[in-house]
PDB file of N, CA and C in Angstrom:
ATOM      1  N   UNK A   1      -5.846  22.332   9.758  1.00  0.00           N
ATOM      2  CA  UNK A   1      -6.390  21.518   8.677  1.00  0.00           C
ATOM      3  C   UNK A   1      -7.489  22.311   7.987  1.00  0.00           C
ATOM      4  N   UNK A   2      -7.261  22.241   6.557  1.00  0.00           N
ATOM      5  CA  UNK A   2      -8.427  22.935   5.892  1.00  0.00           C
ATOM      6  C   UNK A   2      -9.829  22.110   5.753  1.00  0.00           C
ATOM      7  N   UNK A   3     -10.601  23.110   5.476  1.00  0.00           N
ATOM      8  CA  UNK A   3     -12.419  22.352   5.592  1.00  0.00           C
ATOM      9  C   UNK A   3     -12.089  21.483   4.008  1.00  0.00           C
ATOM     10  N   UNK A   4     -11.321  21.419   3.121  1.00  0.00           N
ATOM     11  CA  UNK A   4     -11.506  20.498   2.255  1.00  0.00           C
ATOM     12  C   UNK A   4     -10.465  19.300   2.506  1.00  0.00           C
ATOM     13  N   UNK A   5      -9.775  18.892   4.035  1.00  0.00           N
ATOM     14  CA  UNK A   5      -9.180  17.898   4.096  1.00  0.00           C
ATOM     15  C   UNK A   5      -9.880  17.083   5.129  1.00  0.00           C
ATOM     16  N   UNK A   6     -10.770  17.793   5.851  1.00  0.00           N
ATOM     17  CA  UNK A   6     -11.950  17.059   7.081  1.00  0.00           C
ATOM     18  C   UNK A   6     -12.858  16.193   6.196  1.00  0.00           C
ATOM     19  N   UNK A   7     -12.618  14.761   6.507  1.00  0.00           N
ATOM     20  CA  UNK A   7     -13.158  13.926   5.993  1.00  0.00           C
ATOM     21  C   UNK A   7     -14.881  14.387   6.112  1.00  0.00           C
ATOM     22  N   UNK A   8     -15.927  14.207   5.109  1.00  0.00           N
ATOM     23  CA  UNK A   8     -17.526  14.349   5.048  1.00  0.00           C
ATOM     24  C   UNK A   8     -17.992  13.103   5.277  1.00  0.00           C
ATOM     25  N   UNK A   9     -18.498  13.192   6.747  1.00  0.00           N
ATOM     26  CA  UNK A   9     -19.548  11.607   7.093  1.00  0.00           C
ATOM     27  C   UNK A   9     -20.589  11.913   6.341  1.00  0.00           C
ATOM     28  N   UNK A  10     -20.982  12.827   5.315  1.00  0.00           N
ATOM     29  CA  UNK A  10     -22.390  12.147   4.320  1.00  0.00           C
ATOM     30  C   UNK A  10     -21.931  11.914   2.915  1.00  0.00           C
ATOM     31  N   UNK A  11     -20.433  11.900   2.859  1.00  0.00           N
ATOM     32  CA  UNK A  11     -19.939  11.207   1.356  1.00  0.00           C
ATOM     33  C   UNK A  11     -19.198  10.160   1.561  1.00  0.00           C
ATOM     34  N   UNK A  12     -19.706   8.892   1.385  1.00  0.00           N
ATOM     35  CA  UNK A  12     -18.669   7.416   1.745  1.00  0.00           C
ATOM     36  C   UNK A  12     -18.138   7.152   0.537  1.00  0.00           C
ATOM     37  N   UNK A  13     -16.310   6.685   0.013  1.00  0.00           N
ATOM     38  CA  UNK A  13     -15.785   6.842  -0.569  1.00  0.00           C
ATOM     39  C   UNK A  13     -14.983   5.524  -0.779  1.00  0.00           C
ATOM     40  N   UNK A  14     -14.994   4.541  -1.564  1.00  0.00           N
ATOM     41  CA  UNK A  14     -13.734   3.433  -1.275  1.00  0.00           C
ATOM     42  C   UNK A  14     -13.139   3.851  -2.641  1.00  0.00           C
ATOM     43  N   UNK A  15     -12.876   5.159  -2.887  1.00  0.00           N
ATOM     44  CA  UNK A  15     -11.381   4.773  -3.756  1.00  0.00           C
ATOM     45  C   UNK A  15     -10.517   5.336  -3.881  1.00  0.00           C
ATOM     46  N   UNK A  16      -9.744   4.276  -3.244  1.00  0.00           N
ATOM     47  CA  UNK A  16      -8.552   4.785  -2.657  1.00  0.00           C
ATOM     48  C   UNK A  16      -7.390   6.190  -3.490  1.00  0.00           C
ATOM     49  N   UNK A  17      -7.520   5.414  -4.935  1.00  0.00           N
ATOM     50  CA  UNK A  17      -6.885   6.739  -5.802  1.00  0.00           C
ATOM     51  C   UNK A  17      -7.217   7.794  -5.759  1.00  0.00           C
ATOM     52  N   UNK A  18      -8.126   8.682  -5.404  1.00  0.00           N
ATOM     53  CA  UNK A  18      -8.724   9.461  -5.786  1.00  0.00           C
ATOM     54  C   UNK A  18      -7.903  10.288  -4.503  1.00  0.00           C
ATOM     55  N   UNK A  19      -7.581  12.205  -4.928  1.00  0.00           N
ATOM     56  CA  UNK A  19      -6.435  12.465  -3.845  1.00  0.00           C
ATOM     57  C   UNK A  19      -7.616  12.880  -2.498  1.00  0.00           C
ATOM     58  N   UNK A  20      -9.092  13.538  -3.196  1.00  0.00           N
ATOM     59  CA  UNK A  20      -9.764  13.746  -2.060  1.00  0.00           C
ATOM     60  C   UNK A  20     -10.594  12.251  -1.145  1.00  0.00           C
ATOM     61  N   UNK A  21     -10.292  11.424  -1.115  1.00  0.00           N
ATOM     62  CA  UNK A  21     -10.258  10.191  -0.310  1.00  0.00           C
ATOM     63  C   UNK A  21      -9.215  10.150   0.902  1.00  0.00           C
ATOM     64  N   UNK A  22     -10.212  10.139   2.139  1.00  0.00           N
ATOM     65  CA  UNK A  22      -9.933   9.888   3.833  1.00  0.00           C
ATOM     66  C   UNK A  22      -9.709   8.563   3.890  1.00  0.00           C
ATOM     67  N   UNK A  23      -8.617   8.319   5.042  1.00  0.00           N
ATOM     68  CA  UNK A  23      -8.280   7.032   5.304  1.00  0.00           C
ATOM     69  C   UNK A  23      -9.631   6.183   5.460  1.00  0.00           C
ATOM     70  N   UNK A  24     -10.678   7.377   5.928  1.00  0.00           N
ATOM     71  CA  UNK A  24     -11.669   6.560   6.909  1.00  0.00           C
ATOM     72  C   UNK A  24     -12.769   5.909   5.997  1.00  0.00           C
ATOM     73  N   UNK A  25     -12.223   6.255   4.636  1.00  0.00           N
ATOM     74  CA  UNK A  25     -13.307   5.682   3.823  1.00  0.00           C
ATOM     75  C   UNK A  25     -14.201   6.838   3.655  1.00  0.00           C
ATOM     76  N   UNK A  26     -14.060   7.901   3.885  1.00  0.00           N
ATOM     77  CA  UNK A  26     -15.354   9.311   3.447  1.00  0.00           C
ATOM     78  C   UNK A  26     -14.258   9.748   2.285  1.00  0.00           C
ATOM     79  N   UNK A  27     -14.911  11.419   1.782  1.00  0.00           N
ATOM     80  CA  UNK A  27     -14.532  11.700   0.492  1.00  0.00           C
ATOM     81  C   UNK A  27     -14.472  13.504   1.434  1.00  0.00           C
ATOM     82  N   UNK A  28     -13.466  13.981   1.521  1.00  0.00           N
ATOM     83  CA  UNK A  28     -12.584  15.036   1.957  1.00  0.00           C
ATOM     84  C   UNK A  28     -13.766  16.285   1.175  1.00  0.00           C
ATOM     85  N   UNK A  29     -14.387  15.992   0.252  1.00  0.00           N
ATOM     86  CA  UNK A  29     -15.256  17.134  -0.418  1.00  0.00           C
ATOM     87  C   UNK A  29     -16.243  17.849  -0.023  1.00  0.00           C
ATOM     88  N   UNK A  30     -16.925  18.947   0.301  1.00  0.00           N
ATOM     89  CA  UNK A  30     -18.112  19.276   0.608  1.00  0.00           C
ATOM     90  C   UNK A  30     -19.191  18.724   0.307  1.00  0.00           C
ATOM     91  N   UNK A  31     -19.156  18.520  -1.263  1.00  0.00           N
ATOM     92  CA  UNK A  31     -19.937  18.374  -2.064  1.00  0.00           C
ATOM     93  C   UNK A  31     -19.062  17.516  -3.434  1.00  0.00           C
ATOM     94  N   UNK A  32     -19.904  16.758  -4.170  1.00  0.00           N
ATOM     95  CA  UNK A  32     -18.660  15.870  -5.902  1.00  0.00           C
ATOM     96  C   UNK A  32     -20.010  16.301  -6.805  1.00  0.00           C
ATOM     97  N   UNK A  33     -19.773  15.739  -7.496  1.00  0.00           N
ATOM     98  CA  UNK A  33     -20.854  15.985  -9.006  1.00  0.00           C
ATOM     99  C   UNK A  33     -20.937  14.522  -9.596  1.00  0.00           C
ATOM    100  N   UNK A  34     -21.747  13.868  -9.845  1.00  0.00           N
ATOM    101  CA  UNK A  34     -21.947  12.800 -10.087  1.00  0.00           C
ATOM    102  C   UNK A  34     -21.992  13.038 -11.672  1.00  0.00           C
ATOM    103  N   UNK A  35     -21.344  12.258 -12.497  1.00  0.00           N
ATOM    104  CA  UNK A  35     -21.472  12.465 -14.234  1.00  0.00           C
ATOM    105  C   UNK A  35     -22.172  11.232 -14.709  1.00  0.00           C
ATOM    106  N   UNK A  36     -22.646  11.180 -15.520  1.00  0.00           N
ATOM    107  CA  UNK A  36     -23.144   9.953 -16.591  1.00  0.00           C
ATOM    108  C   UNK A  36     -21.731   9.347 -17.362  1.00  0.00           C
ATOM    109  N   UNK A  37     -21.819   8.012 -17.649  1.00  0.00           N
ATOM    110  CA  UNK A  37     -20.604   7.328 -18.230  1.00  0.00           C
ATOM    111  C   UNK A  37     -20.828   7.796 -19.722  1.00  0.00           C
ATOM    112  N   UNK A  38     -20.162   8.050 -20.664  1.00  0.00           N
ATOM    113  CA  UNK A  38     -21.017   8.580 -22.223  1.00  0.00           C
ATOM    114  C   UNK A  38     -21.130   7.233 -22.722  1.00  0.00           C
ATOM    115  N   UNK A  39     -22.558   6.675 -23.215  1.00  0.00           N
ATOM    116  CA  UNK A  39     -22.854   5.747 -24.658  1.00  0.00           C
ATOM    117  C   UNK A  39     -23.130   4.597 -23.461  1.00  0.00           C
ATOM    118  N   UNK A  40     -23.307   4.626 -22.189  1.00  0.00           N
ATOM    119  CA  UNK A  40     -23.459   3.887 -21.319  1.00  0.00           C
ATOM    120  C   UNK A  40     -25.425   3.780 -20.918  1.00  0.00           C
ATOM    121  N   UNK A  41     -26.237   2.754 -21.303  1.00  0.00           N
ATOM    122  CA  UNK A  41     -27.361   2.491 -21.408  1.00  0.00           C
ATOM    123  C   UNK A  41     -27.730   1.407 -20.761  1.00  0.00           C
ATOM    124  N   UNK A  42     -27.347   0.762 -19.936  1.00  0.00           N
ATOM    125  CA  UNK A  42     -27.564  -0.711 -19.261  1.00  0.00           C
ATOM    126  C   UNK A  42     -28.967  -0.859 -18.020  1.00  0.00           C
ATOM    127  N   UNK A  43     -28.718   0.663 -17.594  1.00  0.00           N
ATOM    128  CA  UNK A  43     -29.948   0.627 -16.731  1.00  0.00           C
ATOM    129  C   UNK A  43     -29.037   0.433 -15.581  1.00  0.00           C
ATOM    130  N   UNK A  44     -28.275   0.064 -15.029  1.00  0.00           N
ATOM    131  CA  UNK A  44     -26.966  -0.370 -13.584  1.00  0.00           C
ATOM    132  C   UNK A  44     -25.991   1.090 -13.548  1.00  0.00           C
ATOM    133  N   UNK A  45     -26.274   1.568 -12.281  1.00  0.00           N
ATOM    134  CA  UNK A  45     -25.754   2.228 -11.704  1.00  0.00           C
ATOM    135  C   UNK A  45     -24.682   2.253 -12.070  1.00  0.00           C
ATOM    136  N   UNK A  46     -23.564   1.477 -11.650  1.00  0.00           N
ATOM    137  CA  UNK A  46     -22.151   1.261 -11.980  1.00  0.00           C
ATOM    138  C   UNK A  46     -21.784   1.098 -13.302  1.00  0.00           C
ATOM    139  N   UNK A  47     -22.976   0.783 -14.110  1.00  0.00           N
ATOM    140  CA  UNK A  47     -22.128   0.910 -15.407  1.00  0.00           C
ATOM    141  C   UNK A  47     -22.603   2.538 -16.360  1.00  0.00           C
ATOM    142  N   UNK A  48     -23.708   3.018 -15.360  1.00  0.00           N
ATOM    143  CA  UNK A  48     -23.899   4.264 -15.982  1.00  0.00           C
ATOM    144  C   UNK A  48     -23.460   5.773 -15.393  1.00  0.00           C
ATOM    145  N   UNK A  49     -23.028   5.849 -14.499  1.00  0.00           N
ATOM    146  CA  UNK A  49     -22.277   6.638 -13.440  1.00  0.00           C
ATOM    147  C   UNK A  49     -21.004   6.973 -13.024  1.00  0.00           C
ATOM    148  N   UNK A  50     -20.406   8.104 -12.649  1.00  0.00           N
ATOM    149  CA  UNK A  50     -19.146   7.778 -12.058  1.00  0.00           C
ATOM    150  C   UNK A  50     -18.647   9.377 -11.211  1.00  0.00           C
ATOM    151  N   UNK A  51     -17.798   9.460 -10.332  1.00  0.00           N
ATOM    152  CA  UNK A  51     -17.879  10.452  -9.606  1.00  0.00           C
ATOM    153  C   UNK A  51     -17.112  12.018 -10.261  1.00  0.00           C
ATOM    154  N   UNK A  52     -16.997  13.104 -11.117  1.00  0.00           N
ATOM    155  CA  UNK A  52     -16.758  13.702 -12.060  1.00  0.00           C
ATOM    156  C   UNK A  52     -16.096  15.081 -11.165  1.00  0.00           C
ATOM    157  N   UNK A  53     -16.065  14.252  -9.913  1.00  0.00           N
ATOM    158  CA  UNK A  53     -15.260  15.004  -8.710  1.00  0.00           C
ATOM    159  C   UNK A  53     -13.689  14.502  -8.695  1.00  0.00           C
ATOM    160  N   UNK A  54     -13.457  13.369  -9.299  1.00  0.00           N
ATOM    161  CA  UNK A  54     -12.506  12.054  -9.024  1.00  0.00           C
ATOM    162  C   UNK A  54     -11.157  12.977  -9.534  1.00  0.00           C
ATOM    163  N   UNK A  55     -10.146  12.570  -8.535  1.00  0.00           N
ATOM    164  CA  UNK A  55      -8.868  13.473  -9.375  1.00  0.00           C
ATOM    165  C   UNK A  55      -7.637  12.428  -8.989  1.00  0.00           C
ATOM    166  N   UNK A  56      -6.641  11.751  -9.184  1.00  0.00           N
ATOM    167  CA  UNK A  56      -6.179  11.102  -8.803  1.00  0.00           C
ATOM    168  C   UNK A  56      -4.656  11.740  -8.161  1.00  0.00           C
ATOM    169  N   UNK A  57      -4.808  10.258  -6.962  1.00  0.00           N
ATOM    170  CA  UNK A  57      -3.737  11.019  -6.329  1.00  0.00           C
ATOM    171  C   UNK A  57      -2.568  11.526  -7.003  1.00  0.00           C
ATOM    172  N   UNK A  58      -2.059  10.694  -8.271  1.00  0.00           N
ATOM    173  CA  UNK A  58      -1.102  11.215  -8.978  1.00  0.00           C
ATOM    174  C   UNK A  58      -0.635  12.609  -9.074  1.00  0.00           C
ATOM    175  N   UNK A  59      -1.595  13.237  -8.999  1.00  0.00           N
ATOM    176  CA  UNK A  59      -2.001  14.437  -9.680  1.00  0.00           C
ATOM    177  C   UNK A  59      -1.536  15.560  -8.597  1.00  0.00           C
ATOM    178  N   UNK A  60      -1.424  15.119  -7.774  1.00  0.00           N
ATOM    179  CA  UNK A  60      -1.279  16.325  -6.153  1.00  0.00           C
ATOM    180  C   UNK A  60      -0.269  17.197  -6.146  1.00  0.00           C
TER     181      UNK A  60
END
């Protein structure tokens, strides 16, 4: 198994699409990059954020 399929206990992950997502709920990455949402100003996390690591499983 490669070091980018060993699930990371310091990245917790629930989504499920995404292809680097572990059953166990971690995120398979060393490291992600966190992006800003564009034109997104609310002050809330979730509506100003999003993971810019994200690749979907589609994609594999």
């Amino acid at each position: 198994m490669s070091e980018m399929n060993k699930p990371n206990k310091s990245i917790q992950c629930g989504v499920c699409s995404c292809q680097f997502h572990d059953k166990s709920d971690y995120c398979s990455l060393a490291k992600i990059r966190v992006d800003a949402i564009p034109g997104q100003s609310s002050g809330k996390a979730e509506d100003e954020s999003m993971c810019g690591s994200y690749r979907c499983r589609c994609h594999e």
